[in-house]
C-alpha atoms as a PDB file:
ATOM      1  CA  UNK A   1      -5.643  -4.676  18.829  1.00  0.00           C
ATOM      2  CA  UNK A   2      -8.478  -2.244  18.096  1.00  0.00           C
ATOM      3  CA  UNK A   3      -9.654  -1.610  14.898  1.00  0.00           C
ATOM      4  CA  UNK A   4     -12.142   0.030  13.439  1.00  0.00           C
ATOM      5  CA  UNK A   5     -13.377  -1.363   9.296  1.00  0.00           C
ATOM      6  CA  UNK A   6     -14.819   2.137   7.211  1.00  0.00           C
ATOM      7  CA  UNK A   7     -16.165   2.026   4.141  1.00  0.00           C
ATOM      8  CA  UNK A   8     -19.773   1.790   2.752  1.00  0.00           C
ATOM      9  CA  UNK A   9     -22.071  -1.183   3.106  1.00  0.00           C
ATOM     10  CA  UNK A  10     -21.426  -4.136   0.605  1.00  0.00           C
ATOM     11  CA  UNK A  11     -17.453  -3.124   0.749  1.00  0.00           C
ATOM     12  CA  UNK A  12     -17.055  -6.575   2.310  1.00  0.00           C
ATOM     13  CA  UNK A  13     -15.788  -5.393   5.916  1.00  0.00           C
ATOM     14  CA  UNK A  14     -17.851  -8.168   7.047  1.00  0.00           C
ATOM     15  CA  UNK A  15     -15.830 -10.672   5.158  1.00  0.00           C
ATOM     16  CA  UNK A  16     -12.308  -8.844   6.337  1.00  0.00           C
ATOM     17  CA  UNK A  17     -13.446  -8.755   9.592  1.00  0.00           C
ATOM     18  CA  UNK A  18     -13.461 -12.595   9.508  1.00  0.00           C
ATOM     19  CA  UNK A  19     -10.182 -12.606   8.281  1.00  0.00           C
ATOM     20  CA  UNK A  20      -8.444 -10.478  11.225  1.00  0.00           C
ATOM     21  CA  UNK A  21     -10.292 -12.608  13.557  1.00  0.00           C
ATOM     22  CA  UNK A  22      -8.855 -15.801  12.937  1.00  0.00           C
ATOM     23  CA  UNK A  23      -5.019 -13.639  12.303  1.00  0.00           C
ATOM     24  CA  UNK A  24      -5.112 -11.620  15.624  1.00  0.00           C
ATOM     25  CA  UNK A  25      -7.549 -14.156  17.751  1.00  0.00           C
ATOM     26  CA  UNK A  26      -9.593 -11.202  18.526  1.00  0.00           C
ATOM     27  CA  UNK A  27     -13.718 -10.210  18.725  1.00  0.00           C
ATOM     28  CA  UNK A  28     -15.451  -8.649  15.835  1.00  0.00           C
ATOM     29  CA  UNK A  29     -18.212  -6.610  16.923  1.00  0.00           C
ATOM     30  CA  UNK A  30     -20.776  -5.728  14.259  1.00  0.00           C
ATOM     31  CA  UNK A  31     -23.427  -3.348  15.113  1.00  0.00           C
ATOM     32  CA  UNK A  32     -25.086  -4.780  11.872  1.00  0.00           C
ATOM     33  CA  UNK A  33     -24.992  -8.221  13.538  1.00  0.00           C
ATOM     34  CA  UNK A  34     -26.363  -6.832  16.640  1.00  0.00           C
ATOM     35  CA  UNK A  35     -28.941  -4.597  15.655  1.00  0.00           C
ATOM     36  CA  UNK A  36     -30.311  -8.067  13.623  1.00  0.00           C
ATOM     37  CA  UNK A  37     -29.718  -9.968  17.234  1.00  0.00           C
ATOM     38  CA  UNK A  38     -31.891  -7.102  18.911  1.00  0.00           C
ATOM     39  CA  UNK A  39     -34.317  -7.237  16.342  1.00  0.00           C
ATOM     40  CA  UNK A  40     -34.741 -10.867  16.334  1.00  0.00           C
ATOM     41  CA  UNK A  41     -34.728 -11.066  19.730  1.00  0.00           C
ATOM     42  CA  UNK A  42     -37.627  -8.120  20.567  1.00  0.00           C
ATOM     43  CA  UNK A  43     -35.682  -6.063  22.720  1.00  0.00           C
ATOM     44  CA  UNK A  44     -37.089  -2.641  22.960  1.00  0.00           C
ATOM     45  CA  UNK A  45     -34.125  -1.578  21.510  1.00  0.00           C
ATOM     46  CA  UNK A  46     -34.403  -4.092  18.623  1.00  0.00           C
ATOM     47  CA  UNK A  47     -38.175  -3.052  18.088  1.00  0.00           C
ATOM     48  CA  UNK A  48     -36.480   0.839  17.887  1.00  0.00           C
ATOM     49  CA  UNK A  49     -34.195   0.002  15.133  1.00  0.00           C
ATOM     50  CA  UNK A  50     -36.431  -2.310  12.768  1.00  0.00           C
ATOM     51  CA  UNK A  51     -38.629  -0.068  11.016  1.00  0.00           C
ATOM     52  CA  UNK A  52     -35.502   2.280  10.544  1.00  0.00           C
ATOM     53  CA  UNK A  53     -33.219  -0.645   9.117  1.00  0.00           C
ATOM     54  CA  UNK A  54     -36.132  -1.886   6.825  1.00  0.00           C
ATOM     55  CA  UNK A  55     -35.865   1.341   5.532  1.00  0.00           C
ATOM     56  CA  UNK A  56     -32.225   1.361   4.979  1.00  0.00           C
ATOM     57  CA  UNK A  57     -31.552   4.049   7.190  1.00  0.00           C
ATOM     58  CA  UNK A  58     -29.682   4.533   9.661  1.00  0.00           C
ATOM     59  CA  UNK A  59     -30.006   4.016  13.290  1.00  0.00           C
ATOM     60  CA  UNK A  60     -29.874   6.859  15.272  1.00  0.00           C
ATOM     61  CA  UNK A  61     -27.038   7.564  17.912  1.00  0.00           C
ATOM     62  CA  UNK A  62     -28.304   6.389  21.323  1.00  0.00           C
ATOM     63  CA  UNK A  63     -29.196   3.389  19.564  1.00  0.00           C
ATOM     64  CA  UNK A  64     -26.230   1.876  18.420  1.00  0.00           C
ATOM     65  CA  UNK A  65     -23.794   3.894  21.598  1.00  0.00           C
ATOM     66  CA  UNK A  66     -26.198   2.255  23.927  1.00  0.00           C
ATOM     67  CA  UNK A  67     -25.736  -1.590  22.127  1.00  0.00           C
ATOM     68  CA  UNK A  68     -21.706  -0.672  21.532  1.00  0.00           C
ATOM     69  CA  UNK A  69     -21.185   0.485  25.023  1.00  0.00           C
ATOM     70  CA  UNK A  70     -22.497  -3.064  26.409  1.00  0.00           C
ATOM     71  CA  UNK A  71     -20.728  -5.310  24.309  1.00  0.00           C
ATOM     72  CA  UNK A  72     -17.217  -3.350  24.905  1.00  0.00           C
ATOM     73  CA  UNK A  73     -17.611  -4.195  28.010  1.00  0.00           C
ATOM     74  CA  UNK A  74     -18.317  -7.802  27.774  1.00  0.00           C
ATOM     75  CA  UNK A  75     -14.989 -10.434  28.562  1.00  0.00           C
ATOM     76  CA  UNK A  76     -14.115 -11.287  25.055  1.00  0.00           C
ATOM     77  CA  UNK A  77     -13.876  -8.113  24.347  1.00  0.00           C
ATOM     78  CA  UNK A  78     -11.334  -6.848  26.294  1.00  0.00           C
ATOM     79  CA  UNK A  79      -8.027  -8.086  24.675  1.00  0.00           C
ATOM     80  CA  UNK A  80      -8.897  -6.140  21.670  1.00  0.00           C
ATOM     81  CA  UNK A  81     -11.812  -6.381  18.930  1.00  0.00           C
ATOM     82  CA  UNK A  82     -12.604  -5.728  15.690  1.00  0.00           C
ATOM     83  CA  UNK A  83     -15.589  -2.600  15.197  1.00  0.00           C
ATOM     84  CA  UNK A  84     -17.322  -3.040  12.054  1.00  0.00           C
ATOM     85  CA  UNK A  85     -20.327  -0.480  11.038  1.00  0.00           C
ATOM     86  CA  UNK A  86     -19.829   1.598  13.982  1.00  0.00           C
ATOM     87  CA  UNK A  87     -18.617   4.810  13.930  1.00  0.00           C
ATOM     88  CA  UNK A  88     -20.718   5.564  11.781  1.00  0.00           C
ATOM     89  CA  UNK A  89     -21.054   9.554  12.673  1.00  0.00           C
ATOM     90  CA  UNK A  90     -18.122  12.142  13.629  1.00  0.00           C
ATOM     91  CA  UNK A  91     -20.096  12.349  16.874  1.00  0.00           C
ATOM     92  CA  UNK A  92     -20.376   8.337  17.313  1.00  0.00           C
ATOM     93  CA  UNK A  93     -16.280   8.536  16.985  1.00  0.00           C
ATOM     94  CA  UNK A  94     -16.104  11.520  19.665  1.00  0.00           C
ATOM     95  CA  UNK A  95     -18.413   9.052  21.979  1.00  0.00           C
ATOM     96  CA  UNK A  96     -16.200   5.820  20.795  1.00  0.00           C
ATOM     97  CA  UNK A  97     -13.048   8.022  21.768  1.00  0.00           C
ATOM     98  CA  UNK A  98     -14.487   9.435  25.393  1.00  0.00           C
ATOM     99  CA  UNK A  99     -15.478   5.820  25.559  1.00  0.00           C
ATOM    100  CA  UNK A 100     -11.896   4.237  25.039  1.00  0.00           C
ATOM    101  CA  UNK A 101     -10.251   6.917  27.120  1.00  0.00           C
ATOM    102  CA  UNK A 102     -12.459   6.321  30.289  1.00  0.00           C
ATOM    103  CA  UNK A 103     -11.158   2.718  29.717  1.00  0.00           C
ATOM    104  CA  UNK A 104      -7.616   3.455  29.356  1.00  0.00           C
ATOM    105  CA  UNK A 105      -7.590   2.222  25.635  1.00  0.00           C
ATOM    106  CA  UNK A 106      -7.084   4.254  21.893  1.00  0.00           C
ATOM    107  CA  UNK A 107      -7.595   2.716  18.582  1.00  0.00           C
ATOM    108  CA  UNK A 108      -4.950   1.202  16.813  1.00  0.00           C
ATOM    109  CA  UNK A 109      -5.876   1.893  13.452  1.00  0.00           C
ATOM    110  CA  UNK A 110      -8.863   2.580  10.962  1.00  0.00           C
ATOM    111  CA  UNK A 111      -9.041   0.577   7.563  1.00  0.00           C
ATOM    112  CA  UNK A 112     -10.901   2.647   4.826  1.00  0.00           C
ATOM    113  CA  UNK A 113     -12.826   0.336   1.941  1.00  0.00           C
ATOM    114  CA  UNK A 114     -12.536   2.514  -1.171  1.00  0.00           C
ATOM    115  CA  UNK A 115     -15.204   0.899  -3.490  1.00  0.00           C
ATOM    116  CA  UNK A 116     -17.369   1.689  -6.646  1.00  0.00           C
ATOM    117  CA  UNK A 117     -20.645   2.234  -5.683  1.00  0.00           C
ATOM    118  CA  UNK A 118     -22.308   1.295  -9.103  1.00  0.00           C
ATOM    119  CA  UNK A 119     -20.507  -1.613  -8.909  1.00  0.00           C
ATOM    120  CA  UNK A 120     -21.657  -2.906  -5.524  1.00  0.00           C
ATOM    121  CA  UNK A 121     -25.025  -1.755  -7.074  1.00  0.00           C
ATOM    122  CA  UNK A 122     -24.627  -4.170  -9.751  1.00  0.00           C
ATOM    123  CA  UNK A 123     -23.608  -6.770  -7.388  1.00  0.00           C
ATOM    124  CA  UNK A 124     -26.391  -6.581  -5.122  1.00  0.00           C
ATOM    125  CA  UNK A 125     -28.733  -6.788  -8.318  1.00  0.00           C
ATOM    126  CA  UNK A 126     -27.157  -9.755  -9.548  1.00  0.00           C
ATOM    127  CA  UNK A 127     -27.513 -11.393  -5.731  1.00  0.00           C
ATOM    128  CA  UNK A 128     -30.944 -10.395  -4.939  1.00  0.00           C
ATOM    129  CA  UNK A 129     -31.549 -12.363  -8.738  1.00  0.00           C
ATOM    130  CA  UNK A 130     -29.527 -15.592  -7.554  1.00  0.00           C
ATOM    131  CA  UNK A 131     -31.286 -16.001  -4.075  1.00  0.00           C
ATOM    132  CA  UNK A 132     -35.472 -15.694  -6.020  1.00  0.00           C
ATOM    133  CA  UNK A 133     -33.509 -18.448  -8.547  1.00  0.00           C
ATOM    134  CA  UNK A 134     -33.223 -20.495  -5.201  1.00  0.00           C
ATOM    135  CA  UNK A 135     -35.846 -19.431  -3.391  1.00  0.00           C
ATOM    136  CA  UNK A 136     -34.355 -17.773  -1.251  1.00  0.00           C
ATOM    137  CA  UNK A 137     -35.882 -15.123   1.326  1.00  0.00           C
ATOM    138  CA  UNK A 138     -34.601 -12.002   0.720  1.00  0.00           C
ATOM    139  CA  UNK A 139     -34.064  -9.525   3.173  1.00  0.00           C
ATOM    140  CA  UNK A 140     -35.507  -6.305   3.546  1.00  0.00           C
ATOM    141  CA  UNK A 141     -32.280  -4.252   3.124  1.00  0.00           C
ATOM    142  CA  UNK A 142     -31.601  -6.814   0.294  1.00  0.00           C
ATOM    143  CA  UNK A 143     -33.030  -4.224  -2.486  1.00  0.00           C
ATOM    144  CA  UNK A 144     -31.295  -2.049  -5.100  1.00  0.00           C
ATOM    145  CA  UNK A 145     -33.332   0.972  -4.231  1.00  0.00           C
ATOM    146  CA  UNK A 146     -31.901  -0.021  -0.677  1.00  0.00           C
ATOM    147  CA  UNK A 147     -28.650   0.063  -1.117  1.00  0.00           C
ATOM    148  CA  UNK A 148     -29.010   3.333  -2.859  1.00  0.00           C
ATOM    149  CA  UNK A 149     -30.093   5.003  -0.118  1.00  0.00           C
ATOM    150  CA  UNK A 150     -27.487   3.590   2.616  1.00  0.00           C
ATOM    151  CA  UNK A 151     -24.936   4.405  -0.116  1.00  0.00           C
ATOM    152  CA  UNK A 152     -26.418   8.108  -0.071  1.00  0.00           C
ATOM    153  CA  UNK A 153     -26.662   8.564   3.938  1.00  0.00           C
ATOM    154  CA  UNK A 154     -23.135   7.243   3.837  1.00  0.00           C
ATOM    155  CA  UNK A 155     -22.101   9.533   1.796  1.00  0.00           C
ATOM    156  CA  UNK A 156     -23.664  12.351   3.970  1.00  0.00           C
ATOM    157  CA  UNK A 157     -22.753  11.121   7.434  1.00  0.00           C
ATOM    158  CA  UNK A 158     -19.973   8.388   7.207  1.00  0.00           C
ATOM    159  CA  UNK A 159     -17.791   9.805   4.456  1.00  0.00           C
ATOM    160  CA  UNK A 160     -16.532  12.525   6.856  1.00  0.00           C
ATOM    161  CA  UNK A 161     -14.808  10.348   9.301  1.00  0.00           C
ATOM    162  CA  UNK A 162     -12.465   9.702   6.535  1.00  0.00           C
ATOM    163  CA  UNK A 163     -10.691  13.022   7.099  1.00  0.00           C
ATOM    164  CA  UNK A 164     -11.727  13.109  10.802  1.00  0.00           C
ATOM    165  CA  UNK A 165      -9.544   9.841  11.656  1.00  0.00           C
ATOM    166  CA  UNK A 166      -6.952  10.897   8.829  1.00  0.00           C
ATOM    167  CA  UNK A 167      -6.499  13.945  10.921  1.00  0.00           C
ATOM    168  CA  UNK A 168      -5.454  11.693  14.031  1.00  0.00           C
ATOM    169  CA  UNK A 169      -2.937   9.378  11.822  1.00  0.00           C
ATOM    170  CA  UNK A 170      -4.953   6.736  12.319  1.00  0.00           C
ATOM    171  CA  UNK A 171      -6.419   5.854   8.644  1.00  0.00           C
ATOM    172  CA  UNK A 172      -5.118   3.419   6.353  1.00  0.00           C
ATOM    173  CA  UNK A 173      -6.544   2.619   2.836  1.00  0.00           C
ATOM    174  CA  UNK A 174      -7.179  -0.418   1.028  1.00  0.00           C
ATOM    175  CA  UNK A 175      -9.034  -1.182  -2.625  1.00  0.00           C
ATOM    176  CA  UNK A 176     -12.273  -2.749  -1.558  1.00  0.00           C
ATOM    177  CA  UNK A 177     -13.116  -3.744  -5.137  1.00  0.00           C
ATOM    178  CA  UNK A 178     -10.098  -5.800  -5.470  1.00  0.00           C
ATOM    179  CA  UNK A 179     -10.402  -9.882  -4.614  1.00  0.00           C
ATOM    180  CA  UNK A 180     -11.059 -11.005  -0.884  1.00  0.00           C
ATOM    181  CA  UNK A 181      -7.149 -12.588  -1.024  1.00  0.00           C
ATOM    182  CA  UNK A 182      -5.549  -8.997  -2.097  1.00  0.00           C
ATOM    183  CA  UNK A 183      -7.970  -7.117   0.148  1.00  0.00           C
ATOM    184  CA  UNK A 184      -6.613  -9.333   3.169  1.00  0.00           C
ATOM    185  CA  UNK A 185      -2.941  -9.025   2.255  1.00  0.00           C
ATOM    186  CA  UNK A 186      -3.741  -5.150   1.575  1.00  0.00           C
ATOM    187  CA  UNK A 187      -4.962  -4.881   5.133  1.00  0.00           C
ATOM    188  CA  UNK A 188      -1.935  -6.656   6.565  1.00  0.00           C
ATOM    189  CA  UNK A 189       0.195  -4.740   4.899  1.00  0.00           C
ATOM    190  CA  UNK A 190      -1.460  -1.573   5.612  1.00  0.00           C
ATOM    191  CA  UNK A 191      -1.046  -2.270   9.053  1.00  0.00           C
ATOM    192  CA  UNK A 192       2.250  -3.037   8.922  1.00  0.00           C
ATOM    193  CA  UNK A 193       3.252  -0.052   7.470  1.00  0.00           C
ATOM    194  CA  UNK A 194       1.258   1.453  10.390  1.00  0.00           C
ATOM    195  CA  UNK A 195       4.002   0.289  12.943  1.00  0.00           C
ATOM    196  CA  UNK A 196       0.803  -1.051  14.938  1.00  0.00           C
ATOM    197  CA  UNK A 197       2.423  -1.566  18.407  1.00  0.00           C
ATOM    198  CA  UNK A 198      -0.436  -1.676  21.112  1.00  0.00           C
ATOM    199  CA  UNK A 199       0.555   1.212  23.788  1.00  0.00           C
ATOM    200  CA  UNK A 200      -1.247   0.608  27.058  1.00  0.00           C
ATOM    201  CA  UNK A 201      -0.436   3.168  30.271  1.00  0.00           C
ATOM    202  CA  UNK A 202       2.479   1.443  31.210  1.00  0.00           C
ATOM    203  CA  UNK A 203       3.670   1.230  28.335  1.00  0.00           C
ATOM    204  CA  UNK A 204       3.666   4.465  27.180  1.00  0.00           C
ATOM    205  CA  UNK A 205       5.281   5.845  30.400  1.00  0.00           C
ATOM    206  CA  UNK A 206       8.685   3.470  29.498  1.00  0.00           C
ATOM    207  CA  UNK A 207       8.395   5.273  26.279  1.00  0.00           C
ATOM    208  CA  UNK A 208       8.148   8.430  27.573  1.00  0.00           C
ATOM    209  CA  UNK A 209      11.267   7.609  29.948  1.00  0.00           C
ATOM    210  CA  UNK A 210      13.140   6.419  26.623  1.00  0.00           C
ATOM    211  CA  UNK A 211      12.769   8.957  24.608  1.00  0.00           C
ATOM    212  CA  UNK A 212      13.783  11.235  27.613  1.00  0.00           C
ATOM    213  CA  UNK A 213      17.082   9.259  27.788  1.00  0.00           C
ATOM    214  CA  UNK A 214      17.641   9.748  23.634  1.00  0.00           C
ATOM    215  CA  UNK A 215      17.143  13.212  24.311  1.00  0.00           C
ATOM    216  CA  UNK A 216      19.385  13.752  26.359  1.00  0.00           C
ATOM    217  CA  UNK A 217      21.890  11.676  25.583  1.00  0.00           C
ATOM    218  CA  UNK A 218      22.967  14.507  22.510  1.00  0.00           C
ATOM    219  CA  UNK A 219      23.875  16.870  25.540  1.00  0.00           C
ATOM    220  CA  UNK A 220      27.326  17.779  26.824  1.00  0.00           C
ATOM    221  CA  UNK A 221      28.525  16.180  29.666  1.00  0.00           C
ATOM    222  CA  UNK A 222      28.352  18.075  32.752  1.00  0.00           C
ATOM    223  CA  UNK A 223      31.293  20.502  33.608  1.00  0.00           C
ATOM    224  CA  UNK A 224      31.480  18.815  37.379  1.00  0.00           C
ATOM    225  CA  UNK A 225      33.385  15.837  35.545  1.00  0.00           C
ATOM    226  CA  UNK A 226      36.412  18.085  35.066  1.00  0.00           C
ATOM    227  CA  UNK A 227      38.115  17.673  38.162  1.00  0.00           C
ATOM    228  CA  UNK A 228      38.721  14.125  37.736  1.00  0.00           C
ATOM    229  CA  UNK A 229      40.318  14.843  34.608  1.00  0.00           C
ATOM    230  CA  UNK A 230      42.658  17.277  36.596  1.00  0.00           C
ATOM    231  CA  UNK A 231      43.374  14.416  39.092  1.00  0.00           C
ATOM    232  CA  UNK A 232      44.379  12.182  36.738  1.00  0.00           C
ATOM    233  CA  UNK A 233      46.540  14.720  34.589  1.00  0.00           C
ATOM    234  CA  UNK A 234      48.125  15.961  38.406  1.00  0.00           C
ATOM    235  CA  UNK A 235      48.724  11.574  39.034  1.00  0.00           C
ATOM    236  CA  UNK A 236      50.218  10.984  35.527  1.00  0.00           C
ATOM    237  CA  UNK A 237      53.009  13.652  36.720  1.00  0.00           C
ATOM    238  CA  UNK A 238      53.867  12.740  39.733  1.00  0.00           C
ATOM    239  CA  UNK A 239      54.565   8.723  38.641  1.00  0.00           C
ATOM    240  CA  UNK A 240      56.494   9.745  35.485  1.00  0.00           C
ATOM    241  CA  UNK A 241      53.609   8.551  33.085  1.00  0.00           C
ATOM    242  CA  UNK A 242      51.726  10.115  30.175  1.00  0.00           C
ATOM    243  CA  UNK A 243      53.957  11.765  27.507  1.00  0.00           C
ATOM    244  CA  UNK A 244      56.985  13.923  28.417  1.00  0.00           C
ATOM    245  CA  UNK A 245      56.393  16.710  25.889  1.00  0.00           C
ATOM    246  CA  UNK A 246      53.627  17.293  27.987  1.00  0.00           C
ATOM    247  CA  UNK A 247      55.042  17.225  31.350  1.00  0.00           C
ATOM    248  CA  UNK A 248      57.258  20.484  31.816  1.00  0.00           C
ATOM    249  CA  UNK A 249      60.026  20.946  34.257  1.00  0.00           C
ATOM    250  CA  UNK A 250      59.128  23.797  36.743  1.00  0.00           C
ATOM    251  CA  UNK A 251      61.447  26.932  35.918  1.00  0.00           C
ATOM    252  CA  UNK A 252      64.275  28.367  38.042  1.00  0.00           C
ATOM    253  CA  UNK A 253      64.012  31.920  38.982  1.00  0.00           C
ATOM    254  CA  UNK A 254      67.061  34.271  37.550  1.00  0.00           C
ATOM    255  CA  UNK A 255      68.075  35.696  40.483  1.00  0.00           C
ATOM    256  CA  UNK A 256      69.116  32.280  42.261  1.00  0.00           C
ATOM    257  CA  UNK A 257      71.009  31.010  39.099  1.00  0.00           C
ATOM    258  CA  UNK A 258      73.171  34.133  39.343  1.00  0.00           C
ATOM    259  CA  UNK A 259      73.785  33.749  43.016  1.00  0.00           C
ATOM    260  CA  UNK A 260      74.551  30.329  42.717  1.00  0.00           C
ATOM    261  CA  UNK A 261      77.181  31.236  40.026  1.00  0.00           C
ATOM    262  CA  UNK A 262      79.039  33.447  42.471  1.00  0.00           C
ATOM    263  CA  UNK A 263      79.451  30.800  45.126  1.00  0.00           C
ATOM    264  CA  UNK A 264      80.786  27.853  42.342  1.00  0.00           C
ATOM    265  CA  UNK A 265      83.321  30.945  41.700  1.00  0.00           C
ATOM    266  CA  UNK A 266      84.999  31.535  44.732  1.00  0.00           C
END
């Protein structure tokens, strides 16, 4: 299975992402969690992307393609995974398409988060209060003002891969405001009523060969098969069987009837 989560940040993909995991024993792969992993680790491509994430932005192209094409390739993450926070551009899902294709692999679906964004505005408020009540560290992307602005470059560069996967059949909706249980059962459901069926090569070359055969199986049936039906008709005649309103004596011709007649005569 491969899967790509939508929908803005604090939708709780994260949190569904968990969920498919442990359902479909497969990898999640967060570019979130491995931008941090960069970061924290002082990769050049880490150093790249932390001034940009502290500022809510969002990290350019190359950035995340280069740390995305890596882990796809990694062991784990062949029998299917779990992308969450990446596509994030209609370009990044052109790339994540070539990508696939060089591979021999498609996505099986794309789960849209449909959220209130004052709401999740609210909620971050109320969290960033709960951790200084613990003393908690807060993270820099753990700020209102934030959150607004990652809401707003959604908007402006995320948003349209809503219609640009909807145009490929591939999107599926859920409520991402409604509890973690319904959002899980939503997703299930959703991709249920996707008929997800993973279609590798092979596969889809038996499919190919059996739709063939349902297509042609409304056809007549060849005029060669005739003849055999003569056979038969010709056998059923000369043993006697079949119906005898249908088998017809052969005619006599006038003339010998009449001559015939003649010779009973003399």
């Amino acid at each position: 299975m491969r899967v790509v989560l939508l929908g803005p940040p604090g939708a709780g993909k994260g949190t569904q992402a968990q969920a498919l995991v442990a359902r479909y024993e497969i990898v999640q792969l967060s570019t979130g969690d491995m931008l941090r992993a960069a970061v924290a680790a002082g990769t050049p491509v880490g150093l790249k992307a932390k001034d940009i994430m502290a500022r809510g932005a969002l990290v350019p192209d190359e950035v995340v393609v280069a740390i995305v094409a890596d882990r796809i390739e990694a062991p784990d993450a062949k029998h299917g995974f779990i992308l969450d926070g990446f596509p994030r551009t209609v370009p990044q899902a052109e790339a994540l398409d070539r990508m696939l294709d060089d591979k021999g692999l498609r996505l099986d679906a794309v789960i849209e988060f449909k959220v209130d964004e004052d709401i999740l505005i609210r909620r971050i408020e109320n969290r960033v209060e709960q951790m200084k009540l613990r003393g908690e560290p807060l993270r820099a992307d753990d700020n209102p003002q934030v959150l607004k602005d990652r809401l707003a470059a959604y908007r402006t560069q995320t948003a349209p891969l809503i219609a640009y996967y909807a145009g490929k059949a591939m999107l599926r909706s859920v409520d991402g405001m409604a509890p973690i249980a319904e959002v899980t059962t939503a997703i299930a459901r959703a991709l249920a009523d996707a008929a997800f069926r993973p279609v590798g090569p092979k596969q889809a070359g038996r499919k190919g060969a059996n739709t063939s055969g349902r297509r042609s199986a409304g056809r007549k049936k060849p005029q060669k098969a005739q003849p055999k039906a003569k056979k038969a008709k010709s056998v059923a005649r000369a043993t006697g069987s079949g119906r005898k309103s249908k088998v017809k004596a052969p005619r006599r011709k006038a003339g010998k009837a009449v001559s015939r007649g003649r010779r009973l005569t003399k």
